[in-house]
N, C-alpha and C. Protein backbone atom coordinates (compact mmCIF):
# COMPACT_ATOMS: atom_id res chain seq x y z
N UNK A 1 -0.37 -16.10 29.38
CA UNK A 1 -0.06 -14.85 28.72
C UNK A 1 -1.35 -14.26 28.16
N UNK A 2 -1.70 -13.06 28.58
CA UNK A 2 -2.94 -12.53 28.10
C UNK A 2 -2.68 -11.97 26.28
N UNK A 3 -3.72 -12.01 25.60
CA UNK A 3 -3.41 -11.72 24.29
C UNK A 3 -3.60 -10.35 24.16
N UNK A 4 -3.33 -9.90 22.89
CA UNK A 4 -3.25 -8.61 22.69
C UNK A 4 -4.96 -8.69 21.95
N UNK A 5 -5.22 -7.08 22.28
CA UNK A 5 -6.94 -7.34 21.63
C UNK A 5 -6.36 -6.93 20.67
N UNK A 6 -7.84 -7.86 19.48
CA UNK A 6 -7.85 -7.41 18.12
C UNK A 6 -8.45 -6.39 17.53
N UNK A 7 -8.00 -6.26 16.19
CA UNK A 7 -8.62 -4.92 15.50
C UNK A 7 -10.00 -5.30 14.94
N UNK A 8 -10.57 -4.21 15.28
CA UNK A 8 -11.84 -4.22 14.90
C UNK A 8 -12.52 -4.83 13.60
N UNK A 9 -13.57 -5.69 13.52
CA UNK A 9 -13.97 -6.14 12.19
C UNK A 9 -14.52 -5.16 11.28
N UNK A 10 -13.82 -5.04 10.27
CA UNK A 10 -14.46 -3.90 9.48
C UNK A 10 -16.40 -4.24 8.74
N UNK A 11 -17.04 -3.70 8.87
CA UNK A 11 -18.83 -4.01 8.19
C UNK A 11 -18.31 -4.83 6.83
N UNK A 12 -19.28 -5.52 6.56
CA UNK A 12 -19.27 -6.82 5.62
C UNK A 12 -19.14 -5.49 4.23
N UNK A 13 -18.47 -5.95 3.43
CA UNK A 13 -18.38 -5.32 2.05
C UNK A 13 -17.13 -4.37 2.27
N UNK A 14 -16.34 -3.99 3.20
CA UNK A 14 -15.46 -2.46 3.18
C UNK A 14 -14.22 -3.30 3.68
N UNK A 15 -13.91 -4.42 3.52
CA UNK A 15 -12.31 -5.06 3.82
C UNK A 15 -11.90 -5.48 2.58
N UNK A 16 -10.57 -4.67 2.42
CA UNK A 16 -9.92 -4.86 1.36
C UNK A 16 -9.48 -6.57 1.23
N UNK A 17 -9.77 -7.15 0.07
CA UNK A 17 -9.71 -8.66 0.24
C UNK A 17 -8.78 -9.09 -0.85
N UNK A 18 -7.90 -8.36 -1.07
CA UNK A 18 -6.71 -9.21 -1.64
C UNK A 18 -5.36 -8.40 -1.03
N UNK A 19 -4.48 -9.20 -0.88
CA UNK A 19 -2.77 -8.98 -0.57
C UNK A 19 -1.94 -9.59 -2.08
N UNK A 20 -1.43 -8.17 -1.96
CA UNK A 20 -0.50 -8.63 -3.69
C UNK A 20 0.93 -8.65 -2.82
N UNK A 21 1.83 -9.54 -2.55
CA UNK A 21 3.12 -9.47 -1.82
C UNK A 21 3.79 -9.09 -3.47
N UNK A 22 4.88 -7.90 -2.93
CA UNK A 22 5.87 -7.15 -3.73
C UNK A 22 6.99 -6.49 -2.85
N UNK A 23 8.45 -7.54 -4.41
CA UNK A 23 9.82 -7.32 -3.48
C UNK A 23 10.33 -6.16 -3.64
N UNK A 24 11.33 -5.32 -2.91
CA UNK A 24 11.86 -4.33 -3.53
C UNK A 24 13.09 -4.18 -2.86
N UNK A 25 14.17 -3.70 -3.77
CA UNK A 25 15.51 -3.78 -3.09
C UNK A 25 15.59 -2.80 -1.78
N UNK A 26 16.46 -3.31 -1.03
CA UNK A 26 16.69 -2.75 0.02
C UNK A 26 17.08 -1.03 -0.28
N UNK A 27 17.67 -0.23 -1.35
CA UNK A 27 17.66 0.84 -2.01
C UNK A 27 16.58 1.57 -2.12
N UNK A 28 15.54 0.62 -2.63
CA UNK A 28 13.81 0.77 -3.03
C UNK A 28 13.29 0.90 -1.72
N UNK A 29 13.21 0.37 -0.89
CA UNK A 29 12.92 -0.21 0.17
C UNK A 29 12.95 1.22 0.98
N UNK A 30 14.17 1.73 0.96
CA UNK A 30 14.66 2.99 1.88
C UNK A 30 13.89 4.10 1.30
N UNK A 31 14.22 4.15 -0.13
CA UNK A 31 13.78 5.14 -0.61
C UNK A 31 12.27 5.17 -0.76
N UNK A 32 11.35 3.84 -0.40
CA UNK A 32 10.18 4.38 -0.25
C UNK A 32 9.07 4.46 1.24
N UNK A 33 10.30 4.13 2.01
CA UNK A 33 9.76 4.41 3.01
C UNK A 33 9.91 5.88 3.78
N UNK A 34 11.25 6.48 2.98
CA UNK A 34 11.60 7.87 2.78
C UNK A 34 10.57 8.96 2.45
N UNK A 35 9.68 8.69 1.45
CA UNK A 35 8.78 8.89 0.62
C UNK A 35 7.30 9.05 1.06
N UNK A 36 6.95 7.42 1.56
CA UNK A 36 5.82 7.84 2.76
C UNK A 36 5.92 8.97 3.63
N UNK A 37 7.29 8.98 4.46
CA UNK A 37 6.99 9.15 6.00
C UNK A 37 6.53 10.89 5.29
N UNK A 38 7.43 11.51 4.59
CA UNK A 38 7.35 12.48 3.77
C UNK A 38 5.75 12.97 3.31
N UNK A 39 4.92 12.13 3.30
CA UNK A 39 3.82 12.35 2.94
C UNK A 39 3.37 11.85 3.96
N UNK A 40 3.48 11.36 5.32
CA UNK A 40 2.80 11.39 6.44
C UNK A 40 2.16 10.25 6.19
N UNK A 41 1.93 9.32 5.62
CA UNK A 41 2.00 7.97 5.12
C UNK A 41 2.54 6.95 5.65
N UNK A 42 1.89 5.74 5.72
CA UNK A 42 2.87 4.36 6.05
C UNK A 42 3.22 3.76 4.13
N UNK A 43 4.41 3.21 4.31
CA UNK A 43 4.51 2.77 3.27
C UNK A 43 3.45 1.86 2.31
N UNK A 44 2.52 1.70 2.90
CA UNK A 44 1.56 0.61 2.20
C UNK A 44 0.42 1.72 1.72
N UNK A 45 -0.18 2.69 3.03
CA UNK A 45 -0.94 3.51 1.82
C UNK A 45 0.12 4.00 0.80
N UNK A 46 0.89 4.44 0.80
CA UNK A 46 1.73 5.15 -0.21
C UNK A 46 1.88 4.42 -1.75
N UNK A 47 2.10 3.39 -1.27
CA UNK A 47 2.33 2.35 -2.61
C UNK A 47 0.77 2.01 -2.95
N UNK A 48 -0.42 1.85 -2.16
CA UNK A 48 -1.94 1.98 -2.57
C UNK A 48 -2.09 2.72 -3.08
N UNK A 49 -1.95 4.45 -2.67
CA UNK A 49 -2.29 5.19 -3.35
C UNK A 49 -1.88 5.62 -4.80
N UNK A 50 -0.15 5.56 -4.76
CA UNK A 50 0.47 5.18 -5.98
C UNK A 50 0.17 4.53 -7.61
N UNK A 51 -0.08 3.44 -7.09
CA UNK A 51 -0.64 2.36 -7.52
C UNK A 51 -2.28 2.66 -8.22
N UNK A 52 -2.88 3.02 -6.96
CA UNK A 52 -4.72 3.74 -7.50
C UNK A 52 -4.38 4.83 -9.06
N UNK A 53 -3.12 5.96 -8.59
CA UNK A 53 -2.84 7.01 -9.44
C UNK A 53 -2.63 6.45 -10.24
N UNK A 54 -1.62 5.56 -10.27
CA UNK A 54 -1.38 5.04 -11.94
C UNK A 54 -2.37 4.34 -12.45
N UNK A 55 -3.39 3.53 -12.00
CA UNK A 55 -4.63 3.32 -13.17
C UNK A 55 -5.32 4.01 -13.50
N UNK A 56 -5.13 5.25 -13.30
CA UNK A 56 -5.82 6.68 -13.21
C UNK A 56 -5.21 7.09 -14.53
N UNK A 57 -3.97 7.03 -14.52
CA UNK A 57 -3.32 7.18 -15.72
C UNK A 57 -3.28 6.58 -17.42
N UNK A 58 -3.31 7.54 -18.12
CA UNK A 58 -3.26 6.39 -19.69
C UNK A 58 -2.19 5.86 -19.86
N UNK A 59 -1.03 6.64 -19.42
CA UNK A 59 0.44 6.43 -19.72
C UNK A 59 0.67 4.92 -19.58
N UNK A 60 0.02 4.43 -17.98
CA UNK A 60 0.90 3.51 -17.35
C UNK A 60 -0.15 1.85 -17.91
N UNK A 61 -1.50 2.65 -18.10
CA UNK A 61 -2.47 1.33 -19.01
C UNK A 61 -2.92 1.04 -20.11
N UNK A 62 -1.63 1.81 -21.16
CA UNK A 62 -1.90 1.44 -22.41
C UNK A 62 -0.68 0.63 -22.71
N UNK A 63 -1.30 -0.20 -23.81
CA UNK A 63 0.20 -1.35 -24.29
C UNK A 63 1.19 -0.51 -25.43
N UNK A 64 2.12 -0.19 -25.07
CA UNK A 64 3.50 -0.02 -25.84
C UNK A 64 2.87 -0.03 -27.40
């Protein structure tokens, strides 16, 4: 069986080097893949970018 070629190695320093695995209900799930496609997005930039915005934010990194 011939393999499938791989993706290109990204230059030393520019590969994102951590995976945070996060669950979300199947509700969540719909509704944010709803959300991407909407923004022309795969769900993972969407929740990256998300995610970037809110440390951007004071709201979401100050303690209660």
């Amino acid at each position: 069986m011939k393999r499938k070629p791989e993706r290109p190695k990204l230059p030393k320093g520019e590969a994102k080097g951590k995976i945070v695995p996060i669950r979300f209900t199947k509700a969540e799930a719909a509704r944010l893949a709803e959300t991407a496609e909407a923004s022309d997005q795969n769900v993972s930039e969407w929740i990256h970018r998300a995610v970037l915005a809110a440390l951007e934010d004071e709201r979401f990194c100050s303690k209660p």
